[in-house]
C-alpha atoms as a PDB file:
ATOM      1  CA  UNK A   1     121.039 123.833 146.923  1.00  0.00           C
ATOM      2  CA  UNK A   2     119.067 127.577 146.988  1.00  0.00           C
ATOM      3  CA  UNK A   3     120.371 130.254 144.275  1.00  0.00           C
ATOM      4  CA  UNK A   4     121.472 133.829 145.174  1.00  0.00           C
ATOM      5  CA  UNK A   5     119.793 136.653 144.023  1.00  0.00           C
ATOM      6  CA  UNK A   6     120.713 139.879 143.187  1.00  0.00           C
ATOM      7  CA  UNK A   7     118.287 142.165 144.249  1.00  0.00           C
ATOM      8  CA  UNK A   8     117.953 145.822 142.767  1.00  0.00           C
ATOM      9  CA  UNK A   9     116.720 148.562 145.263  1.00  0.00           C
ATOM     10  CA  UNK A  10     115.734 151.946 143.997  1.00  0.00           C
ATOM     11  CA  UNK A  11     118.176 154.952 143.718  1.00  0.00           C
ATOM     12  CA  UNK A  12     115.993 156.860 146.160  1.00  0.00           C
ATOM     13  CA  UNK A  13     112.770 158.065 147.099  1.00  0.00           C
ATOM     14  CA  UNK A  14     109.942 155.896 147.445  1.00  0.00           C
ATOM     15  CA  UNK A  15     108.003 155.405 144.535  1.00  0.00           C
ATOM     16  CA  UNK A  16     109.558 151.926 143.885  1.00  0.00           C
ATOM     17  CA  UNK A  17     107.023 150.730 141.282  1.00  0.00           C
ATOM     18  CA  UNK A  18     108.495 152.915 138.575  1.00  0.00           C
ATOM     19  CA  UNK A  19     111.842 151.298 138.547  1.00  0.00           C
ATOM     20  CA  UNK A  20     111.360 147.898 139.851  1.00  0.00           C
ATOM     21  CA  UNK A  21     109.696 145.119 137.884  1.00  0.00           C
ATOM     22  CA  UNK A  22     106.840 143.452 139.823  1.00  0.00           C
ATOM     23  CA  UNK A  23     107.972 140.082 139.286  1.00  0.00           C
ATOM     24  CA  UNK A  24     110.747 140.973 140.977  1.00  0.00           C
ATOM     25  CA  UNK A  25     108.667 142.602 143.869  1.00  0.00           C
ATOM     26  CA  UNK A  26     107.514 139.234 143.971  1.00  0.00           C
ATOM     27  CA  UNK A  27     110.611 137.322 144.759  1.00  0.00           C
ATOM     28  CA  UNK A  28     111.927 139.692 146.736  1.00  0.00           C
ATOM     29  CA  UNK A  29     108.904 139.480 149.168  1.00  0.00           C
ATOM     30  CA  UNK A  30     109.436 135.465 149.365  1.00  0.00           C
ATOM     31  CA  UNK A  31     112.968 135.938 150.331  1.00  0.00           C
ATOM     32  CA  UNK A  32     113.276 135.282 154.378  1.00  0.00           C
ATOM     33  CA  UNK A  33     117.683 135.648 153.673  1.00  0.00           C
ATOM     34  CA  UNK A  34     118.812 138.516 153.010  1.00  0.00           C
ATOM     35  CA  UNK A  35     122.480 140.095 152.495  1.00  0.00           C
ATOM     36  CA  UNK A  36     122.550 143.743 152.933  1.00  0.00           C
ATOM     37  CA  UNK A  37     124.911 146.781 153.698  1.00  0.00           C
ATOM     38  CA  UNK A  38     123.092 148.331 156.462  1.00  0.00           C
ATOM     39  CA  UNK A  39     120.326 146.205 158.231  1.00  0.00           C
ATOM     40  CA  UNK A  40     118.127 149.018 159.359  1.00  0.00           C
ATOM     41  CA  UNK A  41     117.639 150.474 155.580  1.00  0.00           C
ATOM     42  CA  UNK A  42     116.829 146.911 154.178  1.00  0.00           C
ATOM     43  CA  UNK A  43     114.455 146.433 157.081  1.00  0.00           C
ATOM     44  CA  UNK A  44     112.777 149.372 156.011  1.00  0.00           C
ATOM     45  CA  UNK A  45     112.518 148.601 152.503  1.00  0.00           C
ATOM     46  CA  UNK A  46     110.920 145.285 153.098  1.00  0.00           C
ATOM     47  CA  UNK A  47     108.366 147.116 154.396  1.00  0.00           C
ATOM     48  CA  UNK A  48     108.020 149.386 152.155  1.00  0.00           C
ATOM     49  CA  UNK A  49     107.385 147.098 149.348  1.00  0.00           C
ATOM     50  CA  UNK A  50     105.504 145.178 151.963  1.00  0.00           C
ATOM     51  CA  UNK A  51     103.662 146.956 154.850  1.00  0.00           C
ATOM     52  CA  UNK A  52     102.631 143.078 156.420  1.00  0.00           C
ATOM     53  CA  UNK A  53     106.396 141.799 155.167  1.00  0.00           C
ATOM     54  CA  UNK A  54     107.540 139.003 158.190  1.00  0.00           C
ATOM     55  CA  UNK A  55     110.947 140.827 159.039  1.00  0.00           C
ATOM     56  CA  UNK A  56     110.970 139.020 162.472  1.00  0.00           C
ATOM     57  CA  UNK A  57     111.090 135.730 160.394  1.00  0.00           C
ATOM     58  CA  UNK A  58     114.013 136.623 158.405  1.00  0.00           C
ATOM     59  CA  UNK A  59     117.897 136.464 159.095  1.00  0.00           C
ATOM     60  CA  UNK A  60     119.922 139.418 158.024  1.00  0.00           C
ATOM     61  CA  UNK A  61     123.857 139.246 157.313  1.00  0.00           C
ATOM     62  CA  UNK A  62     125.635 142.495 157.280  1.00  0.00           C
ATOM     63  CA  UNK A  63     128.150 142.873 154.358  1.00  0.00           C
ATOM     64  CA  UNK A  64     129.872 146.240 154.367  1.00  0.00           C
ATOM     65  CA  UNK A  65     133.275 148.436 154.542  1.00  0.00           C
ATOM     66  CA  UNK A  66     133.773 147.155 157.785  1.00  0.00           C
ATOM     67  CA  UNK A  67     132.774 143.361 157.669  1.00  0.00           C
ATOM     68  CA  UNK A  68     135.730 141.229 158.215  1.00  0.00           C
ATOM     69  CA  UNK A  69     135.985 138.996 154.784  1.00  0.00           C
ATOM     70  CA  UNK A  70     136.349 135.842 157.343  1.00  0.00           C
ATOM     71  CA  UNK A  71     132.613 136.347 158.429  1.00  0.00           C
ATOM     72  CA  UNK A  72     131.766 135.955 154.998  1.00  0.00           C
ATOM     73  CA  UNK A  73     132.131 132.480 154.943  1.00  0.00           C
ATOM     74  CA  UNK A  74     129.005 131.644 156.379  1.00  0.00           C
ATOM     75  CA  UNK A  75     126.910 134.366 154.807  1.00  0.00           C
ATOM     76  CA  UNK A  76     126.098 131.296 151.911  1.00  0.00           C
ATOM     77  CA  UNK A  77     124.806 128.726 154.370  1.00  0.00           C
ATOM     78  CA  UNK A  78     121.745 129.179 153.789  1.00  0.00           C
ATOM     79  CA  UNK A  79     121.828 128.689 150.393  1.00  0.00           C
ATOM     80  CA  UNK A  80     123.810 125.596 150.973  1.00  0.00           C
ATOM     81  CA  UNK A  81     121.048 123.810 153.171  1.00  0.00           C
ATOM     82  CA  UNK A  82     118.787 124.062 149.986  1.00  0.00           C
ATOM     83  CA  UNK A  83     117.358 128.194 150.862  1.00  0.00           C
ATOM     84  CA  UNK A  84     117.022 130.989 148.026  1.00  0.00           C
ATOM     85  CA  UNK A  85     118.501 134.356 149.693  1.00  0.00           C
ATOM     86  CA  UNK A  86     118.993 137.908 148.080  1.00  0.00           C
ATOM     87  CA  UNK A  87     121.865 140.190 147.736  1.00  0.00           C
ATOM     88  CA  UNK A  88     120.822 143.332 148.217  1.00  0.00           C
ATOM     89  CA  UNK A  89     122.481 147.281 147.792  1.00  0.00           C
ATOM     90  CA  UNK A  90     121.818 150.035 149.466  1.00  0.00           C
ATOM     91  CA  UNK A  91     120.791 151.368 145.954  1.00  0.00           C
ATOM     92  CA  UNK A  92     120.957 150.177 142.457  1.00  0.00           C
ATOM     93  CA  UNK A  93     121.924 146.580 141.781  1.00  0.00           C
ATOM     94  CA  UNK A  94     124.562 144.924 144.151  1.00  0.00           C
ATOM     95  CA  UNK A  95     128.105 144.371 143.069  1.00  0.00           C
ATOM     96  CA  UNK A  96     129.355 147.448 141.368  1.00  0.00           C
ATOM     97  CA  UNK A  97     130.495 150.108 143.745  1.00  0.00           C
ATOM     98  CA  UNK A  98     129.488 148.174 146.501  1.00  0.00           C
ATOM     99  CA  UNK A  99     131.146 145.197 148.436  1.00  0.00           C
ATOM    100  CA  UNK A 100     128.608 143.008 147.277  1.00  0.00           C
ATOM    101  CA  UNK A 101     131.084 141.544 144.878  1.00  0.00           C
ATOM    102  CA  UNK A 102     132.903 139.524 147.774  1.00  0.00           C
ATOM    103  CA  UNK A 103     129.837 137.126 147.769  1.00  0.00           C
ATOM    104  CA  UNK A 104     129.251 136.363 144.495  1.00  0.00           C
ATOM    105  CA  UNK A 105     132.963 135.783 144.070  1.00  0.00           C
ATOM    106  CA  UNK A 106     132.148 133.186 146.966  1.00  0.00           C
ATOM    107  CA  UNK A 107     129.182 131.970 145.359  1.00  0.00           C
ATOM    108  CA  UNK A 108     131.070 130.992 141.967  1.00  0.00           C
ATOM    109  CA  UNK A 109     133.798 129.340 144.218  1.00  0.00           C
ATOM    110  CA  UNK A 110     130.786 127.202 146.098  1.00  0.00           C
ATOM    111  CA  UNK A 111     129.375 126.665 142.320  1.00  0.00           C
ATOM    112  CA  UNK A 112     126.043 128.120 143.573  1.00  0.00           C
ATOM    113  CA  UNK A 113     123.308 129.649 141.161  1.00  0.00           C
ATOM    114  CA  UNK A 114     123.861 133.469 140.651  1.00  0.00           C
ATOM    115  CA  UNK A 115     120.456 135.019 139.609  1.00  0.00           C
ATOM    116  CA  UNK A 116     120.600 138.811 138.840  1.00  0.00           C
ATOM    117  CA  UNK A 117     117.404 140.635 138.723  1.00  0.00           C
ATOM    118  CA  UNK A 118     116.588 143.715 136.018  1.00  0.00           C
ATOM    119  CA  UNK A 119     116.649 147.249 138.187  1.00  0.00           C
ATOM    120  CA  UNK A 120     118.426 150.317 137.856  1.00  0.00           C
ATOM    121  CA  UNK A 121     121.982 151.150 137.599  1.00  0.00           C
ATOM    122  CA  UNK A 122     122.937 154.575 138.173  1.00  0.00           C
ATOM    123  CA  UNK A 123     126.015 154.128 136.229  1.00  0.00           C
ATOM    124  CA  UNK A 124     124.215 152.476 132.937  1.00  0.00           C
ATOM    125  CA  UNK A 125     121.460 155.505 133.145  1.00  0.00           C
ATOM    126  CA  UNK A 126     123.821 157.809 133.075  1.00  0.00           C
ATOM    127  CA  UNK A 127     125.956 156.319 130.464  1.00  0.00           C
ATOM    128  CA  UNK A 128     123.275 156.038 128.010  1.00  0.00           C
ATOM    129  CA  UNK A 129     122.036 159.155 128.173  1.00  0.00           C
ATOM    130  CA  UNK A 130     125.386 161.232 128.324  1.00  0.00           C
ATOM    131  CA  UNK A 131     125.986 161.023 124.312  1.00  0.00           C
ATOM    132  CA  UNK A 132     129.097 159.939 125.396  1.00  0.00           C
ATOM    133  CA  UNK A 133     130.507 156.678 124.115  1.00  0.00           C
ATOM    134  CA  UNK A 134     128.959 153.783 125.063  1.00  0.00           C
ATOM    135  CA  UNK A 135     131.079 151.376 123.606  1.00  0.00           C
ATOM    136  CA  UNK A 136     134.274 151.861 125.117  1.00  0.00           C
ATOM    137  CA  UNK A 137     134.511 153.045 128.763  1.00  0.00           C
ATOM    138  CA  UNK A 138     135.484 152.503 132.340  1.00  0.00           C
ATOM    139  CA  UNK A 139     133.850 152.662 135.573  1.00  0.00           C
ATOM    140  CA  UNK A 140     136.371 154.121 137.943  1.00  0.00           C
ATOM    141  CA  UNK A 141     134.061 154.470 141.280  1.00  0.00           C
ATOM    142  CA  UNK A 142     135.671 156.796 143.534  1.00  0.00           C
ATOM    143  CA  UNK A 143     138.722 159.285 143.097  1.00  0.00           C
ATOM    144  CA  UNK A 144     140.915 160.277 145.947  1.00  0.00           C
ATOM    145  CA  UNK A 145     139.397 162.212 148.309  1.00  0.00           C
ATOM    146  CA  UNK A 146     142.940 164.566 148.887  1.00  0.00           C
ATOM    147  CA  UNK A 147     142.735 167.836 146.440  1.00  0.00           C
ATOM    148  CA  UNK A 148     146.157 167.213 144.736  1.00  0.00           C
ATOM    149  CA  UNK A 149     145.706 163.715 144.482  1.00  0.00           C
ATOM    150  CA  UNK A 150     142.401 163.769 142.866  1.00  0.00           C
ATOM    151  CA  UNK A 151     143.742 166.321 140.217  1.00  0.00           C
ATOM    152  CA  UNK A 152     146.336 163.892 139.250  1.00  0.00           C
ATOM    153  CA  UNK A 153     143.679 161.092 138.692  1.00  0.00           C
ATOM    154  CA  UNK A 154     141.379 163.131 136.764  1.00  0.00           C
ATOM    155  CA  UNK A 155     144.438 164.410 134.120  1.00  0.00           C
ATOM    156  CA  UNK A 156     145.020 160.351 133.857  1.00  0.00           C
ATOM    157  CA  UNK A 157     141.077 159.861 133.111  1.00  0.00           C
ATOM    158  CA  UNK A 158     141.471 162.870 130.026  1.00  0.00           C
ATOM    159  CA  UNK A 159     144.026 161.749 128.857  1.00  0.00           C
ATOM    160  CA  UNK A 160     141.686 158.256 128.465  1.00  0.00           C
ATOM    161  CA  UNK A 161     138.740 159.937 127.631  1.00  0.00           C
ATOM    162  CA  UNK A 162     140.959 161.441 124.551  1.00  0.00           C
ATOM    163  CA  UNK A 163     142.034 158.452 123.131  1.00  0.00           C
ATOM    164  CA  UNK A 164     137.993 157.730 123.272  1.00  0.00           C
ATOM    165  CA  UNK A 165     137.428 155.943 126.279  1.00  0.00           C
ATOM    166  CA  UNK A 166     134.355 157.686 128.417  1.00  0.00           C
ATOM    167  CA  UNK A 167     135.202 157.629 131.955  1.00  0.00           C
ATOM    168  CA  UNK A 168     132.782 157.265 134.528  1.00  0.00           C
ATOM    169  CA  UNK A 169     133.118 157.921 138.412  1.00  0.00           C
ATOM    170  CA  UNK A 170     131.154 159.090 141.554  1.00  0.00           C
ATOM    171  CA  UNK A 171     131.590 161.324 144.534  1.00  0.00           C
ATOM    172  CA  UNK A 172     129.527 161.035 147.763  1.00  0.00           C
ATOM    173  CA  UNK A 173     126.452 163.752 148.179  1.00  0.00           C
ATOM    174  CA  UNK A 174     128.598 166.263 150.851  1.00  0.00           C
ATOM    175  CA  UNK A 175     131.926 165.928 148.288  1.00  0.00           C
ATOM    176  CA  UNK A 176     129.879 166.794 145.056  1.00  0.00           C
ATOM    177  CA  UNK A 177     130.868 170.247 145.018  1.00  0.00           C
ATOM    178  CA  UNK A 178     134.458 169.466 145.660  1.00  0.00           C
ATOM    179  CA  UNK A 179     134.649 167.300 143.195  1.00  0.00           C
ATOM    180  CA  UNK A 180     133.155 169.423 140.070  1.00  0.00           C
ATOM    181  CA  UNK A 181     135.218 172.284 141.300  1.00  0.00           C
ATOM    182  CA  UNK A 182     138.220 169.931 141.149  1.00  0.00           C
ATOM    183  CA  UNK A 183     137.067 168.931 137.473  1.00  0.00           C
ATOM    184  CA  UNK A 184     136.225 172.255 136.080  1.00  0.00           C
ATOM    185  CA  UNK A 185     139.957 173.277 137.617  1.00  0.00           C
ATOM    186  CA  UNK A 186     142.011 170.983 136.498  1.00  0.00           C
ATOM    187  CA  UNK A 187     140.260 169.570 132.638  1.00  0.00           C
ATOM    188  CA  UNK A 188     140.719 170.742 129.625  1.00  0.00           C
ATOM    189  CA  UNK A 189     138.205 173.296 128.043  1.00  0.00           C
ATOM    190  CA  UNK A 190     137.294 171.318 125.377  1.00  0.00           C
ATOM    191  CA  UNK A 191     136.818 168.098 127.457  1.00  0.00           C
ATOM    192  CA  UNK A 192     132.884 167.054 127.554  1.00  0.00           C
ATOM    193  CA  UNK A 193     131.690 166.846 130.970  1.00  0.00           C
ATOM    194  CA  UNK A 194     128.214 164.494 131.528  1.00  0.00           C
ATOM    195  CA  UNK A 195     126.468 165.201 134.996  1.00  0.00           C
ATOM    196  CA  UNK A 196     123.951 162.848 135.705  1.00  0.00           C
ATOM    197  CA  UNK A 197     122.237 163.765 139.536  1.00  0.00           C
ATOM    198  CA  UNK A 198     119.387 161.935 140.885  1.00  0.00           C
ATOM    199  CA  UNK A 199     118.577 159.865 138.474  1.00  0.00           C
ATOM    200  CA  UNK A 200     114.996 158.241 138.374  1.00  0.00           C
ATOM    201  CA  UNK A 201     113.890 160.794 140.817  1.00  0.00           C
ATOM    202  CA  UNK A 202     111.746 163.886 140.762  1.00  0.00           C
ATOM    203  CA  UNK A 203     114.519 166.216 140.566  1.00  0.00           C
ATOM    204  CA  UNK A 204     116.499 164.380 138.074  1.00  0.00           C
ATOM    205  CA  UNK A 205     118.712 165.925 135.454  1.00  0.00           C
ATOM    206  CA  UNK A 206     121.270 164.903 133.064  1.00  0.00           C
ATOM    207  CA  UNK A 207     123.441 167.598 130.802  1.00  0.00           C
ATOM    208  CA  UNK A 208     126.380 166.797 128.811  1.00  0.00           C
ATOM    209  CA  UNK A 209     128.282 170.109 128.282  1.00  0.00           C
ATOM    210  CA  UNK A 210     131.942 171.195 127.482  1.00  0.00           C
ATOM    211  CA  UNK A 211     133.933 172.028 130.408  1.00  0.00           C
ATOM    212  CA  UNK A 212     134.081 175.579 129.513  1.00  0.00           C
ATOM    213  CA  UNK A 213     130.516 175.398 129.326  1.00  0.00           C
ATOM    214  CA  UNK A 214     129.939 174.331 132.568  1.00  0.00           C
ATOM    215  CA  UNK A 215     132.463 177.148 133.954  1.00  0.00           C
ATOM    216  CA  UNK A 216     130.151 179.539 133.096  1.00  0.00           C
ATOM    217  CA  UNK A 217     127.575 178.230 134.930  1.00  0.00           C
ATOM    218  CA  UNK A 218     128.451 175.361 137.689  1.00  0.00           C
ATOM    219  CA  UNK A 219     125.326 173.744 138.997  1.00  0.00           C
ATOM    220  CA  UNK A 220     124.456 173.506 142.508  1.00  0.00           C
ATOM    221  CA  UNK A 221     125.245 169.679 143.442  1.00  0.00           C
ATOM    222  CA  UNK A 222     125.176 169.497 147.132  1.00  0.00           C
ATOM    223  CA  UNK A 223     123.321 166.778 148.502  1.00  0.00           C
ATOM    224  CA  UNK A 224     122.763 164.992 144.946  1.00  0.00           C
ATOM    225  CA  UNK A 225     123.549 161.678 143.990  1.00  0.00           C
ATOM    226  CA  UNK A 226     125.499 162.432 141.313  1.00  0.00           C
ATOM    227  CA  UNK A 227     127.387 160.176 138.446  1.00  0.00           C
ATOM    228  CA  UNK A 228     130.042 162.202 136.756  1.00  0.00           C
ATOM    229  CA  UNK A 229     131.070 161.044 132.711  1.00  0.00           C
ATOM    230  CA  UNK A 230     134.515 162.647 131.592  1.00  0.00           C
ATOM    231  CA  UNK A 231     135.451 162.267 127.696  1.00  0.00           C
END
């Protein structure tokens, strides 16, 4: 029986040697099984890492919002006729925000060999270098995309991050705005605010700043991949 990996992919750009490990450069390029969100971006990070990489010898499964969880079943075959294939993200490591979770649930079940791989994690870079506590806190991934609804989520999240608990949670690039408008309106003054946008990247930045703070001066987040930290 194969193992599965779990295969980090930069948060962007294309300077991949800075954040990946060559080692695991290495095993990715001997993978020829591959589990991805969105074929075409896999394909073309293969390459990247690998101008000669042998795509045409590889088989792709497509694991995303809209993949039925009964064609997940035989996403493991491979790995069950003796194969090593990778799990990969569309950025980061696999699992966390990202359905990738489905298959390693599967893979315990199957008692196959779950190998994760160092790379970055948006959500741990941001963590540990928002001042906020590391110790206690809680990944919430997405908040409601309706105004009123998201207001009443992020007054449950203070009232967390008061009793100590950091509370981390993303928006999608186009919703950034939105979203920090949404926090600035409806959080306390004296609540700290960490936003984390583009991390690993050129334009990177991280400032952790009191919510009146950051009324005074709102950044510009449109188009940013962007990690928000509420405490």
């Amino acid at each position: 029986m194969g193992s599965i990996y779990l295969i980090p992919v930069p948060l962007g750009g294309n300077d991949y040697l800075k954040v990946i490990p060559e080692k695991v450069l290495e095993l990715t390029r001997s993978l020829r099984y591959f589990i991805v969100e969105d074929v075409r971006s896999a394909r073309r990070y293969l390459r990247l890492i690998d101008k000669r990489f042998p795509i045409d010898e590889c088989e792709f499964f497509e694991l995303n919002e809209h993949t039925p969880i009964s064609e997940t079943e035989h996403f493991l075959d491979p790995v069950l006729s003796g194969s090593d294939l990778g799990l990969m993200s569309e950025a980061g490591l696999p699992g966390v925000a990202d359905p990738g979770a489905l298959v390693v649930a599967l893979a315990h079940r199957k008692k196959i060999s779950v190998k994760p791989l160092a790379g970055p994690s948006s959500i741990i870079l941001a963590l540990v270098s928002s001042g906020l506590n590391g110790q206690n806190f809680t990944f919430n991934g997405y908040l409601p995309v309706k105004p009123a609804e998201r207001s009443l989520r992020l007054r449950e999240l203070m009232k967390r991050g008061k009793e100590g608990y950091a509370q981390i949670f993303m928006e999608t690039p186009y919703r950034n705005q939105q979203m920090l408008e949404s926090v600035m309106n409806t959080c306390e003054p004296g609540a700290m605010l960490c936003i984390a946008a583009d991390l690993t990247l050129p334009s990177e930045s991280v400032r952790t700043m009191r919510i009146a703070d950051w009324r005074k001066n709102p950044p510009d987040l449109k188009g940013k991949l962007v990690i928000f930290i509420l405490q």
